[in-house]
Protein backbone atom coordinates (compact mmCIF):
# COMPACT_ATOMS: atom_id res chain seq x y z
CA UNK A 1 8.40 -14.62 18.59
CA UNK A 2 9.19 -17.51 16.51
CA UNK A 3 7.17 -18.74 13.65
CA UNK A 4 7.05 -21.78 11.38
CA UNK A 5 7.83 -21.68 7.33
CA UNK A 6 5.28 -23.53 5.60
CA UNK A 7 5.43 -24.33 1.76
CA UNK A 8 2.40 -22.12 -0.01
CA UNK A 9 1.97 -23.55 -3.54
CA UNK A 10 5.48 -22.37 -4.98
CA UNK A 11 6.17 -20.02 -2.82
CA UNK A 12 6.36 -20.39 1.42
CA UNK A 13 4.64 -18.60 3.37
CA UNK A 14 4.19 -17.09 7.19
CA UNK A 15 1.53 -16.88 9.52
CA UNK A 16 1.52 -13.60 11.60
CA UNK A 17 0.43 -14.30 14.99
CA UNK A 18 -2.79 -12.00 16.36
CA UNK A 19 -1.52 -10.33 18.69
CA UNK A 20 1.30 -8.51 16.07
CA UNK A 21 -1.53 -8.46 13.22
CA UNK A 22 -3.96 -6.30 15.65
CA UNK A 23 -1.27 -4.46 16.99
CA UNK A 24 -0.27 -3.24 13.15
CA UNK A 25 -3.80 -3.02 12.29
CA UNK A 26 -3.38 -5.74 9.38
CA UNK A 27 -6.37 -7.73 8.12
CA UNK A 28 -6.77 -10.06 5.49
CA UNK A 29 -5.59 -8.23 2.25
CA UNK A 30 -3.62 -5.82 4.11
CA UNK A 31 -0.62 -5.09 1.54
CA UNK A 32 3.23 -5.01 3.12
CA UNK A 33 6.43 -4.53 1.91
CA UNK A 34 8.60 -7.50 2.41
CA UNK A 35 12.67 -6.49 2.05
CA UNK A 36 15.66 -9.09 2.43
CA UNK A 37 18.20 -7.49 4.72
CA UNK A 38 21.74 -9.50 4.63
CA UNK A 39 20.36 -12.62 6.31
CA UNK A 40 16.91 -10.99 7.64
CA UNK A 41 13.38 -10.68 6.44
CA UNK A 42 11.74 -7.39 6.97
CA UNK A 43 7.85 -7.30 6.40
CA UNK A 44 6.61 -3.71 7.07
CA UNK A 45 2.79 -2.39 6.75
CA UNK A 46 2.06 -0.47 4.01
CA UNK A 47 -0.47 2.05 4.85
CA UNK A 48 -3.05 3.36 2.43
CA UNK A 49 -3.45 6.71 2.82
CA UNK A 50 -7.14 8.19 2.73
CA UNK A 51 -7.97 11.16 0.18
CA UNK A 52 -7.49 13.85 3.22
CA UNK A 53 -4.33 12.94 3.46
CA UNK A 54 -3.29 12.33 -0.10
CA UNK A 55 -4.72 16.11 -0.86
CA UNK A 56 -2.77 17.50 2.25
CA UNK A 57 0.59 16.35 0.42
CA UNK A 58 -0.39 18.47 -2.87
CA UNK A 59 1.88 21.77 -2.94
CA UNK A 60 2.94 24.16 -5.42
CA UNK A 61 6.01 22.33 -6.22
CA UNK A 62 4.07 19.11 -7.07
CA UNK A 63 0.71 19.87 -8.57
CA UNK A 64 0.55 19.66 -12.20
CA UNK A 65 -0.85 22.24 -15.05
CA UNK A 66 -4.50 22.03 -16.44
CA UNK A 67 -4.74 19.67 -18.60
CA UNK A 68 -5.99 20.70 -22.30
CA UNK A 69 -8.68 17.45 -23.40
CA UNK A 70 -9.85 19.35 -26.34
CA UNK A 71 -13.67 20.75 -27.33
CA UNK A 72 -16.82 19.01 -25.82
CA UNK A 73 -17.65 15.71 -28.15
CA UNK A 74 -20.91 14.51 -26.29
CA UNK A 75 -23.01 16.32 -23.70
CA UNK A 76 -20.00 17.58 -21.49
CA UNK A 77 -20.64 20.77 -19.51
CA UNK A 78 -17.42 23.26 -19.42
């Protein structure tokens, strides 16, 4: 599908067409990496992952020790 370069400020800038944009789930503010390939442009979705799935990567060989923050300075309950 081709698309047209268009000069955004400093930088240039292109429009994703729709039916790609619905078919990637991308809105407005959707983050992507962009990567230069040789002589190609590679623009890949970034997805966010949700807390459920964050926790579900947490194992035994990644999860960090309690952390000591001292003794209670206001109205803390330990």
């Amino acid at each position: 599908m081709e698309a047209v370069v268009q000069k955004w400020g400093n930088s240039l800038g292109i429009r994703i067409p729709s039916l790609i944009a619905r078919e990637l789930s991308l809105k407005n503010g959707s983050v992507v990496d962009i990567n230069e390939n040789g002589k190609e442009i590679n623009i890949k979705p970034l997805n966010k992952m949700n807390l459920s799935e964050m926790l579900s990567a947490v194992n035994e060989n990644n999860i960090h020790d309690e952390v000591d923050w001292g003794k209670p300075v206001g109205k803390e309950i330990w």
